[in-house]
C-alpha atoms as a PDB file:
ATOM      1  CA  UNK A   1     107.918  86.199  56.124  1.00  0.00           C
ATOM      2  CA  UNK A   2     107.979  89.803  55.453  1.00  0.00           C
ATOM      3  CA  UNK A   3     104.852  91.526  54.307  1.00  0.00           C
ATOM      4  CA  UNK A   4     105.324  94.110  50.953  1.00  0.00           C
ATOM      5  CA  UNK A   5     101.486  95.142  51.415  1.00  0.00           C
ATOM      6  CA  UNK A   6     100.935  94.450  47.536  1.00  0.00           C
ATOM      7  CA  UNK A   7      98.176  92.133  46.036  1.00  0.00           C
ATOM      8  CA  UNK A   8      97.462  90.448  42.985  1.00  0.00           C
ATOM      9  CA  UNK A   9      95.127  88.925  41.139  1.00  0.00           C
ATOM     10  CA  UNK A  10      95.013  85.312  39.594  1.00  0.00           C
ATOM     11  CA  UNK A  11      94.171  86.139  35.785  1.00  0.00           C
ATOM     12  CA  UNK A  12      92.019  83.310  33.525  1.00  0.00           C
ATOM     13  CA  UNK A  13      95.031  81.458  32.802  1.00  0.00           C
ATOM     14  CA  UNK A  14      96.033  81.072  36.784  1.00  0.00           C
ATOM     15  CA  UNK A  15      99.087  83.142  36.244  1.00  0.00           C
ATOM     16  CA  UNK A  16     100.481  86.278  38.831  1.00  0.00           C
ATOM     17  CA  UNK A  17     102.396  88.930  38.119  1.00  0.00           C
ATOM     18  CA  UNK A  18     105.267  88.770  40.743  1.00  0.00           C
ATOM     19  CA  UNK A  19     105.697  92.806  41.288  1.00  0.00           C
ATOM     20  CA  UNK A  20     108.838  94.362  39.267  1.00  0.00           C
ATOM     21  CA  UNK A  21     110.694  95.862  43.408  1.00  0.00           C
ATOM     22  CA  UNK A  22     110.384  92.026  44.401  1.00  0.00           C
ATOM     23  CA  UNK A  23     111.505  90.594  41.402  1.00  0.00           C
ATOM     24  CA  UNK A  24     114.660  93.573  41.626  1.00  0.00           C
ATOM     25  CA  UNK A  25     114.822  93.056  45.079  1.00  0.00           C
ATOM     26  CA  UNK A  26     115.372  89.005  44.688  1.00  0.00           C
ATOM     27  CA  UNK A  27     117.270  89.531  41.295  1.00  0.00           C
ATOM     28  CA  UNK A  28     114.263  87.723  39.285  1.00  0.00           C
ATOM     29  CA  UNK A  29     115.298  88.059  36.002  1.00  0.00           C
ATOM     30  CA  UNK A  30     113.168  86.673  32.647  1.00  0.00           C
ATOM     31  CA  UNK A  31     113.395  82.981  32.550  1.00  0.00           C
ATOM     32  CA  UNK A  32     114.892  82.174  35.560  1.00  0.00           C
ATOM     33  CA  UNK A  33     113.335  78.939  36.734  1.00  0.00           C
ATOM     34  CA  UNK A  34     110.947  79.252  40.260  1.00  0.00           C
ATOM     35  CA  UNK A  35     110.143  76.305  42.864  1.00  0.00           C
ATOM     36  CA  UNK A  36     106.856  76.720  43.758  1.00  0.00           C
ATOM     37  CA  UNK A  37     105.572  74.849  47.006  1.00  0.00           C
ATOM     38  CA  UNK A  38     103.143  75.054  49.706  1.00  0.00           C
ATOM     39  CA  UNK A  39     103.601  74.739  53.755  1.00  0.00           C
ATOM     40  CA  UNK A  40     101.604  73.297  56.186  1.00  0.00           C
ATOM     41  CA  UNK A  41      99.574  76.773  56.365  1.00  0.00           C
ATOM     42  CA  UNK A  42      98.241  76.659  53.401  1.00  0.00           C
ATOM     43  CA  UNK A  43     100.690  78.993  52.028  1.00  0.00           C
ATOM     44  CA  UNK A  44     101.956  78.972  48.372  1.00  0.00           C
ATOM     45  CA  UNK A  45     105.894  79.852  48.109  1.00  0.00           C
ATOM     46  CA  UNK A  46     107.628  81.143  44.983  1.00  0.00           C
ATOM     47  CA  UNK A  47     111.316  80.203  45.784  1.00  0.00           C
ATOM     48  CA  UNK A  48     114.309  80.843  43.368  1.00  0.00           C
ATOM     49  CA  UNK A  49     115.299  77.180  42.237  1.00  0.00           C
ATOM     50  CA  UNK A  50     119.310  76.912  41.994  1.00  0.00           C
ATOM     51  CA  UNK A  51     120.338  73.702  39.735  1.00  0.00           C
ATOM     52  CA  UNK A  52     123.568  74.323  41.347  1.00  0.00           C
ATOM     53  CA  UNK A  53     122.170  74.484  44.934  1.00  0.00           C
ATOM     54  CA  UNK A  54     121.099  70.912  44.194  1.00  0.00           C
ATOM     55  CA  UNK A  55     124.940  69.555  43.517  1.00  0.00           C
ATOM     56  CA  UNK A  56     126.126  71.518  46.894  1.00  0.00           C
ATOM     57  CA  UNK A  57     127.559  68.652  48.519  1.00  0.00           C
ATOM     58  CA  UNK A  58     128.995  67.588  44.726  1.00  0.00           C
ATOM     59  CA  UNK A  59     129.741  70.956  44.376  1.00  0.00           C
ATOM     60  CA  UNK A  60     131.993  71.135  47.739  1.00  0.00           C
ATOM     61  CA  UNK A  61     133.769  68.060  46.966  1.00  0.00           C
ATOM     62  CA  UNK A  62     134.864  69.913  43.910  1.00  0.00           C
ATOM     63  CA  UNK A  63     135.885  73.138  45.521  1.00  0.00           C
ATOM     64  CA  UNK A  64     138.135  70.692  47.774  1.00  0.00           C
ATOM     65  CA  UNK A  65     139.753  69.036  44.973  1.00  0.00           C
ATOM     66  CA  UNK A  66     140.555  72.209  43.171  1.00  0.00           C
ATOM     67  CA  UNK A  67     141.478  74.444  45.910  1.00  0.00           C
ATOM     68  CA  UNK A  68     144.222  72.055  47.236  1.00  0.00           C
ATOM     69  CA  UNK A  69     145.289  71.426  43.536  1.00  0.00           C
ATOM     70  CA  UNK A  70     145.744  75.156  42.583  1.00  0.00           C
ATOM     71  CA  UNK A  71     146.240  76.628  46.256  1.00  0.00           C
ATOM     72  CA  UNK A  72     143.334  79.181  45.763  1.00  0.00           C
ATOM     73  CA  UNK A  73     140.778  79.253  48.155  1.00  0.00           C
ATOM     74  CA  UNK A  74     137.798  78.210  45.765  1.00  0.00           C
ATOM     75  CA  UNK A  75     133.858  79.263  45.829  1.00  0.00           C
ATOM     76  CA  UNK A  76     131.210  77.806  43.909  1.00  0.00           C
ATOM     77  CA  UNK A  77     128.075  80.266  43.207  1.00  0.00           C
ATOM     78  CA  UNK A  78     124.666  80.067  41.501  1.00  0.00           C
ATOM     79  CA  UNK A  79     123.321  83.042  40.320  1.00  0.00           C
ATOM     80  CA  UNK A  80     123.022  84.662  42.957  1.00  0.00           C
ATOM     81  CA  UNK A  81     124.530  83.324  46.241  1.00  0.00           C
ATOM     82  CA  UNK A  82     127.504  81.057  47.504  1.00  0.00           C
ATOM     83  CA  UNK A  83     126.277  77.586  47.905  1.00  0.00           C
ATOM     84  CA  UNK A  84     129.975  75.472  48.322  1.00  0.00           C
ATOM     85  CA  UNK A  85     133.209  76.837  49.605  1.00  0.00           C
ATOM     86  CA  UNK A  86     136.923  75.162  50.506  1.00  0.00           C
ATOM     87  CA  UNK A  87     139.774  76.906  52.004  1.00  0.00           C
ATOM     88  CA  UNK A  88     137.490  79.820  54.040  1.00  0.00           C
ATOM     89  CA  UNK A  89     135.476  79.323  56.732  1.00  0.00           C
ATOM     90  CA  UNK A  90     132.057  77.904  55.337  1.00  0.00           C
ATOM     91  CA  UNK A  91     129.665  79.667  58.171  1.00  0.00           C
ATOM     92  CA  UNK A  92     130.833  83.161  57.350  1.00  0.00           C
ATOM     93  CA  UNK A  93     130.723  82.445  53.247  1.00  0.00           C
ATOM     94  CA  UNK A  94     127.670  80.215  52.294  1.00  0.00           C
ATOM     95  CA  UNK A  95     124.608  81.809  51.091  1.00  0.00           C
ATOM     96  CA  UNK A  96     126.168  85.437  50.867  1.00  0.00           C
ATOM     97  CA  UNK A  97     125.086  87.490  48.152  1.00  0.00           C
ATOM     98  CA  UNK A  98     127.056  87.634  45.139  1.00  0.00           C
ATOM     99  CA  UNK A  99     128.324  91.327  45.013  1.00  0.00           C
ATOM    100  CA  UNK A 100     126.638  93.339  41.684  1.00  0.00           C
ATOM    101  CA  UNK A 101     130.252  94.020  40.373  1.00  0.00           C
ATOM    102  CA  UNK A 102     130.988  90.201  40.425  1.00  0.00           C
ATOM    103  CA  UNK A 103     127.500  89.495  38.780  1.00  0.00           C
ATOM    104  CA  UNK A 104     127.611  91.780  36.034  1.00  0.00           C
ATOM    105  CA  UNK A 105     130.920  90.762  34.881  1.00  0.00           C
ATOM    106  CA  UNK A 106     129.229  87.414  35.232  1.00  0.00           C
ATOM    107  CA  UNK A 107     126.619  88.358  33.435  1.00  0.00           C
ATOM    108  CA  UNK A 108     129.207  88.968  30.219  1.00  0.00           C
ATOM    109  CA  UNK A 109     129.703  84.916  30.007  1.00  0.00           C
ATOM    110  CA  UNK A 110     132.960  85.208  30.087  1.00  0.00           C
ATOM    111  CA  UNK A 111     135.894  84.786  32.574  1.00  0.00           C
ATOM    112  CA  UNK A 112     136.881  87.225  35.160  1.00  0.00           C
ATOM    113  CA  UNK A 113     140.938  87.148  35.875  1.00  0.00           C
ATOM    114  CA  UNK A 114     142.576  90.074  37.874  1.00  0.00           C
ATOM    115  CA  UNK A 115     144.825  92.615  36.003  1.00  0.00           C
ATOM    116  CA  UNK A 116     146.857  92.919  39.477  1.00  0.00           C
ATOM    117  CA  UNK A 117     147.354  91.636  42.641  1.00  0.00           C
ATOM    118  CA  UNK A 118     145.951  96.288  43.824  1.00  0.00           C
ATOM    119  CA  UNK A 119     142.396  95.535  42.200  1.00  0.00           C
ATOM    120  CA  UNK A 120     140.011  94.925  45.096  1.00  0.00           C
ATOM    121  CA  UNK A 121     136.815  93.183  43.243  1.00  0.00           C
ATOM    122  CA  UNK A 122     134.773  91.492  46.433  1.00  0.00           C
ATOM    123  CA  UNK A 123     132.327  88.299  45.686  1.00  0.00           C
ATOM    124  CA  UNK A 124     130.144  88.760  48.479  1.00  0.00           C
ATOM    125  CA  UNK A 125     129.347  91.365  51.230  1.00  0.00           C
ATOM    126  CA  UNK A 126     131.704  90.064  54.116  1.00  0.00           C
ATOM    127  CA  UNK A 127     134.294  88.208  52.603  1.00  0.00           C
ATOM    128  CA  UNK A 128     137.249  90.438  52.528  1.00  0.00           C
ATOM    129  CA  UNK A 129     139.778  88.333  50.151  1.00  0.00           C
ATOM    130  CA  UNK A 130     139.388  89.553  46.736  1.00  0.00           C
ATOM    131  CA  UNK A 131     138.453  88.063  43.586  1.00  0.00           C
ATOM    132  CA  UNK A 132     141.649  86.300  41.399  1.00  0.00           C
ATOM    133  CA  UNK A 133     139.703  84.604  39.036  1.00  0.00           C
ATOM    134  CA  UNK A 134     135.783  83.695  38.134  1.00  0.00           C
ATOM    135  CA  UNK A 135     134.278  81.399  35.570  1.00  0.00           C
ATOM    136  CA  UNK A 136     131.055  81.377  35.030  1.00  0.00           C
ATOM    137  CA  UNK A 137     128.931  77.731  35.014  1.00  0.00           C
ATOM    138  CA  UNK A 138     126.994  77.938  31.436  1.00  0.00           C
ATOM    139  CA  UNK A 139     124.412  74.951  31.628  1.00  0.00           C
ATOM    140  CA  UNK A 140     122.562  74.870  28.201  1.00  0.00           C
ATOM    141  CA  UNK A 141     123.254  78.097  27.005  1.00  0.00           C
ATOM    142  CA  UNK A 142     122.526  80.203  30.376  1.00  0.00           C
ATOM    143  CA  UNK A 143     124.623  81.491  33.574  1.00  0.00           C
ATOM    144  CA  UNK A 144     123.771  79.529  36.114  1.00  0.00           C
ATOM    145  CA  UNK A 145     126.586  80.108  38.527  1.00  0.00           C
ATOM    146  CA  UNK A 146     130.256  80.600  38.832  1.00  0.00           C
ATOM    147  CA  UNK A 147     133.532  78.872  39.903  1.00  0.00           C
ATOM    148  CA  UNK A 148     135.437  81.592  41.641  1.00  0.00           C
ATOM    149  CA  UNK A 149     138.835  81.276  43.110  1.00  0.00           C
ATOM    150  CA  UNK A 150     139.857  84.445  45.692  1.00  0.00           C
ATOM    151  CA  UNK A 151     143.527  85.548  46.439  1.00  0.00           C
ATOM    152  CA  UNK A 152     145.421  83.431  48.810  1.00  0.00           C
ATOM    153  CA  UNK A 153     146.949  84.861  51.401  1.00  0.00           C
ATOM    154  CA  UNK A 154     150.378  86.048  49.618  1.00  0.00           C
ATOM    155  CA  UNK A 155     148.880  88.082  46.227  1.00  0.00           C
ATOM    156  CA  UNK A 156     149.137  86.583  43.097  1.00  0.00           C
ATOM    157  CA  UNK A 157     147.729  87.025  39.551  1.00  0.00           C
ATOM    158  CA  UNK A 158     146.448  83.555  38.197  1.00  0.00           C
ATOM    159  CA  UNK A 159     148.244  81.819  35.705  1.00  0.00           C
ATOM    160  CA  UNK A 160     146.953  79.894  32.481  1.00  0.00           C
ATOM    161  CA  UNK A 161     146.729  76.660  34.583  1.00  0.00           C
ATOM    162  CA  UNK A 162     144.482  78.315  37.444  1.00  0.00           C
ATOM    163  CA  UNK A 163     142.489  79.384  34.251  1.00  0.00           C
ATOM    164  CA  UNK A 164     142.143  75.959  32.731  1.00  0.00           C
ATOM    165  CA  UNK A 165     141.349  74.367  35.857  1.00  0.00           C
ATOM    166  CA  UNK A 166     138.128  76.540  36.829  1.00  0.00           C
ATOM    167  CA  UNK A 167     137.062  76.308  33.538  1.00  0.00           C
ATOM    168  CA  UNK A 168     137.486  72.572  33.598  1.00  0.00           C
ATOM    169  CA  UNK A 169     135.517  72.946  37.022  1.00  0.00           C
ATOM    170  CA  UNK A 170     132.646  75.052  35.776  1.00  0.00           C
ATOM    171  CA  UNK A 171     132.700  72.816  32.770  1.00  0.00           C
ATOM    172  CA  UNK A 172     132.061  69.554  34.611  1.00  0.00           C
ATOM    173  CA  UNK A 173     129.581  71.192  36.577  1.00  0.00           C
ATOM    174  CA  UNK A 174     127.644  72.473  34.265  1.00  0.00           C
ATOM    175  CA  UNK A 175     127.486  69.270  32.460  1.00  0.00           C
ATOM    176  CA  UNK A 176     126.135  67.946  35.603  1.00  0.00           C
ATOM    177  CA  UNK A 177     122.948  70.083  35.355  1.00  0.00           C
ATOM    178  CA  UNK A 178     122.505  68.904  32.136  1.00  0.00           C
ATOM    179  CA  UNK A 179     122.306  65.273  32.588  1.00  0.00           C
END
């Protein structure tokens, strides 16, 4: 565990202030929901909780599915990292980082589709196929992750099907973290 050399205080009402460079750092934003655990050194941990994260293996059976129906390799995100994949390899694309271009056209709530098969918009820090398409998951009124398909390997802008079937995708999950 890396040390950031910062203390706080417990107020009256046992809350802590988690500093404003870890919460930028992490991408803690207002609301977002927190695990919060212990180890067996008497530890507490703050963890980001991903509602997503929790349907990963639901979540991959998806990607599956929709990459071999629409020929995209396909991505499912929370907010903040890749937790499912089909049609890359899964040990060099799970748990990367979305890239801030990605997540603040996210953060609009609507969907991302490429103007042209030139525009290089990267979901993650070492994955080197681009962006085609993104939808983001909106569970009860809030982002909470995104189905993204990325270029196959011959260029192509996505069509209105591609379009209806990650949104049908991000749909269904979404109404999975609901229930």
């Amino acid at each position: 565990m890396k040390a950031t050399g910062i203390v706080r205080r417990i107020d009256d009402l046992g809350r802590v202030v988690i500093p404003k460079e870890i919460r930028r750092t992490m991408r803690i934003r207002e609301g977002d929901p927190l695990e919060i655990y212990t180890d067996n050194d008497g530890e507490v941990i703050f963890k980001k909780y991903s509602p997503i994260g929790e349907l990963s293996h639901f979540a991959t059976q998806y990607a599956e599915v929709l990459s071999k129906t629409c020929g995209y390799p396909v991505l499912i995100a929370d907010r903040d990292r890749i937790v499912s994949s089909f049609g890359t390899s899964r040990k060099d694309v799970l748990e990367r980082r979305l890239s801030e271009e990605l997540d603040t056209i996210l953060e609009q709530r609507k969907p991302y589709v490429t103007a042209s098969t030139q525009h290089v918009l990267l979901a993650a820090e070492g994955i080197d196929k681009p962006v085609a398409l993104a939808v983001p998951i909106l569970a009860a009124g809030d982002m909470a992750g995104a189905v993204i398909l990325l270029q196959p390997e011959i260029p192509v802008v996505p069509g209105e099907s591609e379009i209806k079937l990650a949104s049908a995708a991000a749909a269904f999950l979404a109404k999975q973290m609901e229930e």
